[in-house]
C-alpha atoms as a PDB file:
ATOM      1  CA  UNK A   1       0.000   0.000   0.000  1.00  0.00           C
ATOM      2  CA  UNK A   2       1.675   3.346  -1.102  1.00  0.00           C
ATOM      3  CA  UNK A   3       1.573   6.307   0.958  1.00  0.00           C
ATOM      4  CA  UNK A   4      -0.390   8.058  -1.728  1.00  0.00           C
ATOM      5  CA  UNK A   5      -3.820   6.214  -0.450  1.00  0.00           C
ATOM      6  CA  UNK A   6      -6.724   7.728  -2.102  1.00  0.00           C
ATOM      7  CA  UNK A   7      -9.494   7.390   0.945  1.00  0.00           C
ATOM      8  CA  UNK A   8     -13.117   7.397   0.093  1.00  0.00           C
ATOM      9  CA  UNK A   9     -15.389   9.026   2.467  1.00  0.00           C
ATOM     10  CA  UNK A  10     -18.267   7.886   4.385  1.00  0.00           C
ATOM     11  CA  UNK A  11     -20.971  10.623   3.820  1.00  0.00           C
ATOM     12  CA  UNK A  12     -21.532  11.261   8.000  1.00  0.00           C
ATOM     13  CA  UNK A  13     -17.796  12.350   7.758  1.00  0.00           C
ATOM     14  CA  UNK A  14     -18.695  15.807   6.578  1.00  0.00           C
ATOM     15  CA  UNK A  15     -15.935  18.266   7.232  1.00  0.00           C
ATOM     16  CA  UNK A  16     -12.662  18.621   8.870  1.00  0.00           C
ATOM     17  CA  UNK A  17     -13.326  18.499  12.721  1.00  0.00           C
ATOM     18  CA  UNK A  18     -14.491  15.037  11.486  1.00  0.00           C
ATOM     19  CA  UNK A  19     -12.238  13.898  10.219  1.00  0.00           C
ATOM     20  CA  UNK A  20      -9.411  15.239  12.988  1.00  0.00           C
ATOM     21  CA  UNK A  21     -11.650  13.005  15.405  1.00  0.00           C
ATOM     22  CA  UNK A  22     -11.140  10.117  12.904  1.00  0.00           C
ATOM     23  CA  UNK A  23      -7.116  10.696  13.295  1.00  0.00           C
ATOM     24  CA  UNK A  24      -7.237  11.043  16.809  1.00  0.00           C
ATOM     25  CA  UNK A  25      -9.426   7.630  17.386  1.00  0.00           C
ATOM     26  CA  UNK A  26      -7.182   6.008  14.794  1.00  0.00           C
ATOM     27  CA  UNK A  27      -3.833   7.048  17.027  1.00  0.00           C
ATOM     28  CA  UNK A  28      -6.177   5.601  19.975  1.00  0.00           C
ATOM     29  CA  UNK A  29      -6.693   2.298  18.546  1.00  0.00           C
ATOM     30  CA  UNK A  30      -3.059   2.003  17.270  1.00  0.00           C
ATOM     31  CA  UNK A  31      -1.649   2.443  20.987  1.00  0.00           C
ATOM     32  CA  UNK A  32      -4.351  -0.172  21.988  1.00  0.00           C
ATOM     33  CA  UNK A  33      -2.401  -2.699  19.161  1.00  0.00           C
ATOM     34  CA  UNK A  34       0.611  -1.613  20.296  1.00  0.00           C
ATOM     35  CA  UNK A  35      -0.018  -2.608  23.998  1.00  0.00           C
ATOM     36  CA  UNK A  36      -1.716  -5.653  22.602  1.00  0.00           C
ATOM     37  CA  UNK A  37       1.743  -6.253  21.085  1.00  0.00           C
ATOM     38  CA  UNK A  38       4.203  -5.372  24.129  1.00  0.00           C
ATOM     39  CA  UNK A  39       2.118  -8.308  25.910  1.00  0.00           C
ATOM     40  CA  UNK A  40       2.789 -10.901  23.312  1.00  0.00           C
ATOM     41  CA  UNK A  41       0.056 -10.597  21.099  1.00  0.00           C
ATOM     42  CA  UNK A  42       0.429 -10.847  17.234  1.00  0.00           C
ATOM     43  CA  UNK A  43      -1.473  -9.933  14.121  1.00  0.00           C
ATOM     44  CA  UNK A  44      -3.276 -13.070  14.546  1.00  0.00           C
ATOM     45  CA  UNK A  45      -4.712 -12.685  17.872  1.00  0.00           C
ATOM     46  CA  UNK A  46      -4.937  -9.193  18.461  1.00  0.00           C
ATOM     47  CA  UNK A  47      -8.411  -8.404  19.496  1.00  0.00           C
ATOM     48  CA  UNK A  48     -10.065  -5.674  17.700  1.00  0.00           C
ATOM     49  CA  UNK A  49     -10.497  -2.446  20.218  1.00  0.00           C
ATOM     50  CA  UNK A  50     -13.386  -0.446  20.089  1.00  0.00           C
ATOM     51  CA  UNK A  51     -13.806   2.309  17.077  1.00  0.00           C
ATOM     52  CA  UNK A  52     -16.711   4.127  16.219  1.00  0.00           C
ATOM     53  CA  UNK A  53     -19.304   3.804  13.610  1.00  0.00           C
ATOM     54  CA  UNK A  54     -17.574   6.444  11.608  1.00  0.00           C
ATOM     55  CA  UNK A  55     -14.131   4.850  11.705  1.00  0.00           C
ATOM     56  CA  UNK A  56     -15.990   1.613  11.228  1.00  0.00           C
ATOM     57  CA  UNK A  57     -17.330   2.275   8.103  1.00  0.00           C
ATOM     58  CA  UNK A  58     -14.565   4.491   6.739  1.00  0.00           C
ATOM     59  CA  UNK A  59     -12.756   1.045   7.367  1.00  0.00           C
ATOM     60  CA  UNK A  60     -14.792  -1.001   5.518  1.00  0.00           C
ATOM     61  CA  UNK A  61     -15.665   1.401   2.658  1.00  0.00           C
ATOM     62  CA  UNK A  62     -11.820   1.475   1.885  1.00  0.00           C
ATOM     63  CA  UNK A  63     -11.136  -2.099   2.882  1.00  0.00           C
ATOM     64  CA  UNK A  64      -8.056  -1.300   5.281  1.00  0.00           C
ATOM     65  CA  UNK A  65      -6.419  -4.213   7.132  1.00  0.00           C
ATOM     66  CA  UNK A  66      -6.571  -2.313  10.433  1.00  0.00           C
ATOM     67  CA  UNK A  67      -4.772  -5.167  11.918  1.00  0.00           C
ATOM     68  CA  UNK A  68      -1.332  -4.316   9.878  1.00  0.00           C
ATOM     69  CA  UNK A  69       0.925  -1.570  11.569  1.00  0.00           C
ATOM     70  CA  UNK A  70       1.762  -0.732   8.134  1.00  0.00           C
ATOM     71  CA  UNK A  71      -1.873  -0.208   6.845  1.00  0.00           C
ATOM     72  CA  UNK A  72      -2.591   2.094   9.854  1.00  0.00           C
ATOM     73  CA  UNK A  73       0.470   4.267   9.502  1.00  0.00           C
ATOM     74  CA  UNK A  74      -0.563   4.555   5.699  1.00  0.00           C
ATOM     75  CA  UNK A  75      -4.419   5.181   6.673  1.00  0.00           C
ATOM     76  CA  UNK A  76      -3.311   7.603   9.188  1.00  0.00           C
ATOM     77  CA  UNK A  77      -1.072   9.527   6.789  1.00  0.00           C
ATOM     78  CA  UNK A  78      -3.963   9.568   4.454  1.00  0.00           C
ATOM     79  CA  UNK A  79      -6.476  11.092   6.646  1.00  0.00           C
ATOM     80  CA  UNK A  80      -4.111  14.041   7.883  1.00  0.00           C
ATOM     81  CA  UNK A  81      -2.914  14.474   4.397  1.00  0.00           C
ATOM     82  CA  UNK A  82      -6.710  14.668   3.456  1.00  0.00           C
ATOM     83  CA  UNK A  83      -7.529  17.018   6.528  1.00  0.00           C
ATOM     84  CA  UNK A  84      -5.052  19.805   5.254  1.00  0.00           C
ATOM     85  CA  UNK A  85      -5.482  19.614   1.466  1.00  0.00           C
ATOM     86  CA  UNK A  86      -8.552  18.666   0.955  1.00  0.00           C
ATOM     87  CA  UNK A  87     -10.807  21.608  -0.555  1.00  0.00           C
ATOM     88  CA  UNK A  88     -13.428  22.575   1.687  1.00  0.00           C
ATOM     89  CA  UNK A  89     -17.463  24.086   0.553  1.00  0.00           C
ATOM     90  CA  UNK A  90     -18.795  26.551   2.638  1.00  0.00           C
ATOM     91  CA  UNK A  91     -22.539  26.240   2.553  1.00  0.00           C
ATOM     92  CA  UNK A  92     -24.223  28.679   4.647  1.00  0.00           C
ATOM     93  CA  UNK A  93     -28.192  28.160   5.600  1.00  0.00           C
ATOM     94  CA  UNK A  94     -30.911  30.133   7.386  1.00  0.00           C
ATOM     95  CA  UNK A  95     -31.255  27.701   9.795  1.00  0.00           C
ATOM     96  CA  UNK A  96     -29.730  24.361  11.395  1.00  0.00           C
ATOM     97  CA  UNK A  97     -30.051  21.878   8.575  1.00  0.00           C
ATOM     98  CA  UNK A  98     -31.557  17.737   9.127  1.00  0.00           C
ATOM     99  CA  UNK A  99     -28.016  15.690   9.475  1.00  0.00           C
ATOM    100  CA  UNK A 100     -29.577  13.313   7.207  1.00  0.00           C
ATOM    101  CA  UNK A 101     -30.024  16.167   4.533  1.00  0.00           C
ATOM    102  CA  UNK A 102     -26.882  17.206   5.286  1.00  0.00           C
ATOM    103  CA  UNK A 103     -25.304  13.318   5.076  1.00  0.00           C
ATOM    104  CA  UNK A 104     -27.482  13.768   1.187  1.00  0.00           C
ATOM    105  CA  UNK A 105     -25.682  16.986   0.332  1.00  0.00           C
ATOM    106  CA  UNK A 106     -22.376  15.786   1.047  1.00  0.00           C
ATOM    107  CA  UNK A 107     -22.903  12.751  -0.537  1.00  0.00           C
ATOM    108  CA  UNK A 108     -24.029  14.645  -3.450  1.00  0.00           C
ATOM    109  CA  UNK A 109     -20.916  16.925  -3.045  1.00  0.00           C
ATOM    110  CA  UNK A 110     -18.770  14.157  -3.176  1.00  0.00           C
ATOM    111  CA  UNK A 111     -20.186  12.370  -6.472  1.00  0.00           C
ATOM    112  CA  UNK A 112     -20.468  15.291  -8.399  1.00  0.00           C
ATOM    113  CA  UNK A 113     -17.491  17.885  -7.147  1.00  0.00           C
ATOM    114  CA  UNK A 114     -14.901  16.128  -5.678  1.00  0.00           C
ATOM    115  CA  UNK A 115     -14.560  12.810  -3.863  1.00  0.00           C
ATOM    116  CA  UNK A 116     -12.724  14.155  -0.896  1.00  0.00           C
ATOM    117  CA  UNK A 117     -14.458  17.176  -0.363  1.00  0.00           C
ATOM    118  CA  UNK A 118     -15.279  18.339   3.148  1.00  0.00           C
ATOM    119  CA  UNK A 119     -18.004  20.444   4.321  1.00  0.00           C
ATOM    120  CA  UNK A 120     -18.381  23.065   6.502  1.00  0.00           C
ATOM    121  CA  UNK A 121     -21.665  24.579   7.221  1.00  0.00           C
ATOM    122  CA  UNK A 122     -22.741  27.928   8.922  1.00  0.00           C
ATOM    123  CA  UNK A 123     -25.690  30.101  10.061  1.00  0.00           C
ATOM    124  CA  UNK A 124     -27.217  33.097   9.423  1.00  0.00           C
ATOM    125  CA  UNK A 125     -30.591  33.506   9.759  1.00  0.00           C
ATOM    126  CA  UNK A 126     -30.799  37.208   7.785  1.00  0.00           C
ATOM    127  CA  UNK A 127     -30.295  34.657   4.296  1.00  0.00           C
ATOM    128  CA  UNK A 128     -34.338  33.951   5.211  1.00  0.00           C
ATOM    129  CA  UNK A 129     -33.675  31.195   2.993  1.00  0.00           C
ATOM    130  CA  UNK A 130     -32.048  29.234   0.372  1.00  0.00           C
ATOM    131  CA  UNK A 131     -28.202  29.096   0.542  1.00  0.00           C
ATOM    132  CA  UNK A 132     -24.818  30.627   0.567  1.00  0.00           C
ATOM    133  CA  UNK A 133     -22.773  28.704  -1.302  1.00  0.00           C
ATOM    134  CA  UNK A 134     -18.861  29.175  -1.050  1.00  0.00           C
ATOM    135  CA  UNK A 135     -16.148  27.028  -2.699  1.00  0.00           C
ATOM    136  CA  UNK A 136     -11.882  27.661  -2.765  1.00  0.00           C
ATOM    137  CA  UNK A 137     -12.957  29.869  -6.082  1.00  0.00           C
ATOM    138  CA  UNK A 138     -16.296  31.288  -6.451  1.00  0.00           C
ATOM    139  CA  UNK A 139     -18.994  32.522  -4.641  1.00  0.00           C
ATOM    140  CA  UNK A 140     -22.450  31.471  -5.378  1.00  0.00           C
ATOM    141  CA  UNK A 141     -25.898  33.582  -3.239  1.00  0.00           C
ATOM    142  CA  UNK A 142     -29.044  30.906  -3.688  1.00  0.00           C
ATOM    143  CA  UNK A 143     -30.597  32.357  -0.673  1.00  0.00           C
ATOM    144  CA  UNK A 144     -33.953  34.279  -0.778  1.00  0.00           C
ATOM    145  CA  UNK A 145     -32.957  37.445   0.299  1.00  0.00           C
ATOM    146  CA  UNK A 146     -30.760  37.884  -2.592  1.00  0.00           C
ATOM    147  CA  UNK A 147     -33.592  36.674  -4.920  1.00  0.00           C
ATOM    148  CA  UNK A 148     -35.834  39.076  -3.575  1.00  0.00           C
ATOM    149  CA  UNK A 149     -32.724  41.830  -3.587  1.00  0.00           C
ATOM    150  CA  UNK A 150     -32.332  40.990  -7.787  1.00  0.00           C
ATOM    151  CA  UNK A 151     -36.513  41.309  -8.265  1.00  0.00           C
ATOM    152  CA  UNK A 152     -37.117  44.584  -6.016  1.00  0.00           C
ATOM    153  CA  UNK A 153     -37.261  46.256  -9.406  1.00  0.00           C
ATOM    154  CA  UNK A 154     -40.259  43.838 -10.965  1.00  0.00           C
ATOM    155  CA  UNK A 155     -41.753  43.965  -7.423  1.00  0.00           C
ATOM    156  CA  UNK A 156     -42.099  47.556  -7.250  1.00  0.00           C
ATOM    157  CA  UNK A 157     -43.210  47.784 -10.550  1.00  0.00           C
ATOM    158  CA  UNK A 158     -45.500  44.935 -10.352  1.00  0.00           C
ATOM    159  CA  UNK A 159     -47.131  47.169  -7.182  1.00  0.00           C
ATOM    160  CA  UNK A 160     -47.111  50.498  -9.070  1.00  0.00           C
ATOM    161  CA  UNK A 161     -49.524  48.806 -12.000  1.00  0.00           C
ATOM    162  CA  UNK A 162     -51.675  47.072  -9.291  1.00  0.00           C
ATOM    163  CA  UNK A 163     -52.110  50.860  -7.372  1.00  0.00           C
ATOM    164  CA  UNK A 164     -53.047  52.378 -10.980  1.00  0.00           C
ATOM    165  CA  UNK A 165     -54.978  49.807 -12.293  1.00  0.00           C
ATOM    166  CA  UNK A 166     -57.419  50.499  -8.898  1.00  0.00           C
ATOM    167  CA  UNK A 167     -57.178  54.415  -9.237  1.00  0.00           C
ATOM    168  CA  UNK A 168     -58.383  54.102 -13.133  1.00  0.00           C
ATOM    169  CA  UNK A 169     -61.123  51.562 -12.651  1.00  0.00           C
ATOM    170  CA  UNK A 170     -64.609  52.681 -13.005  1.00  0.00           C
ATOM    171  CA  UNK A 171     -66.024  53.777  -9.801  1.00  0.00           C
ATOM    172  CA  UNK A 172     -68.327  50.749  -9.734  1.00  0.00           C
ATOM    173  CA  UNK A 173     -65.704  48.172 -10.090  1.00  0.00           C
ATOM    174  CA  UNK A 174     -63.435  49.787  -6.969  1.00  0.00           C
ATOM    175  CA  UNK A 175     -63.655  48.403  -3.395  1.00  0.00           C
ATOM    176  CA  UNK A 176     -66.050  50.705  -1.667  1.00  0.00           C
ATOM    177  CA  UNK A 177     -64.320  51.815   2.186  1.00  0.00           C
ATOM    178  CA  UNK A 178     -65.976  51.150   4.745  1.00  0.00           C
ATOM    179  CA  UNK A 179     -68.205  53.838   6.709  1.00  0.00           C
ATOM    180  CA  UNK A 180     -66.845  56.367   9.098  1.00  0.00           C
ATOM    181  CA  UNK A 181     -67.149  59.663  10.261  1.00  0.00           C
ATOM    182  CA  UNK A 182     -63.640  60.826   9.411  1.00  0.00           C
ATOM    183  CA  UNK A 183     -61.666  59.650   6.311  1.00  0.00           C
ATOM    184  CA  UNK A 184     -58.717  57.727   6.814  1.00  0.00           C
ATOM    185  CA  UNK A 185     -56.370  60.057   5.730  1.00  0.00           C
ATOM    186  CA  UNK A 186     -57.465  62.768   8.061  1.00  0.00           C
ATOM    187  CA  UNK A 187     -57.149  60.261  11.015  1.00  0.00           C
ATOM    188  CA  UNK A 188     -53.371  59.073   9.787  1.00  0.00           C
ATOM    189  CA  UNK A 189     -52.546  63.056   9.201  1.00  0.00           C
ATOM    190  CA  UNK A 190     -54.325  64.124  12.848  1.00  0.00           C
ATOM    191  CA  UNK A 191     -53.171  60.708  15.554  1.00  0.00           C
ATOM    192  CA  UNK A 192     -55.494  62.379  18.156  1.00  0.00           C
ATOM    193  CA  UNK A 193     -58.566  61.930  15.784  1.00  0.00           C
ATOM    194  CA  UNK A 194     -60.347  58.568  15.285  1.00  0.00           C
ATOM    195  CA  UNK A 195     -62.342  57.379  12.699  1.00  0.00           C
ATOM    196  CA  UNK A 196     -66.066  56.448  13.990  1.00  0.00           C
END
């Protein structure tokens, strides 16, 4: 096994943090061989420690002989090279996104972008919705408010026709106000005076 091991990624191991915990469980069960090995065990009868689901099926997704010293000093290398050079997408959301939607995206990331791509996610509710989508080289705005921001023009416009459309239909056709003493307009100009 060369030390230029091309690791696939589980899609629950979404960005870097996860995959520094990955390194640091790895170094745990490698001192757990190595004691193992100081007592007299070998390759044969070491028994397996305890690892994680994540490490688990990072394991068995790249079919690593975890019991070989040599296979884990490889995998290990792998992983930290992997945690420092691997490019990273910034996705920003409104709000907290479903793990399993996020497992999806990086899935999705990882088919279609890169196969070692991490992901790092943050939050800022002002994006009301959508996303903000950063990469090493561009910058992509999905979210809402920036939709809205790009259609204020139509919007206004849009409101303008509605508001002369009502002021040049026949009288008959227009929404007749309802009843008071005082119009509306005098009660918005004079706060002290109410409508009846």
């Amino acid at each position: 096994m060369s030390s230029k091991l091309e690791i696939k990624l589980p899609p629950a191991l979404i960005g870097r943090a996860h995959l520094a915990q990955l390194v640091r469980e790895l170094e745990v069960v490698e001192n757990d061989f190595e004691s193992q090995k100081a007592r007299g065990a070998t390759k044969d009868t070491y028994k397996m420690p305890h690892m994680t689901r994540a490490l688990s099926d990072c394991i068995e997704l790249n079919k690593i002989d975890i019991m070989s010293g040599q296979v884990r000093m490889h995998f290990k290398s792998a992983l930290n090279d992997m945690k420092n050079k691997a490019p990273v997408i910034h996705f920003t959301f409104a709000s907290e996104p479903d793990l399993e939607v996020l497992q999806k995206l990086t899935d999705w990331v990882r088919t279609e972008v890169h196969p070692q791509a991490l992901v790092s996610v943050g939050i800022q509710p002002g994006l009301v919705g959508g996303v903000y989508l950063r990469t090493p080289n561009h910058v992509h705005d999905f979210s809402l408010k920036a939709l809205l921001h790009t259609k204020r023009g139509i919007i206004a416009d849009e409101l303008a026709t509605a508001i002369q459309s009502a002021q040049t239909a026949p009288p008959s056709t227009r929404p007749k106000p309802e009843p008071s003493g005082i119009p509306l307009t005098a009660a918005i100009a004079n706060p002290g005076v109410k409508p009846s």
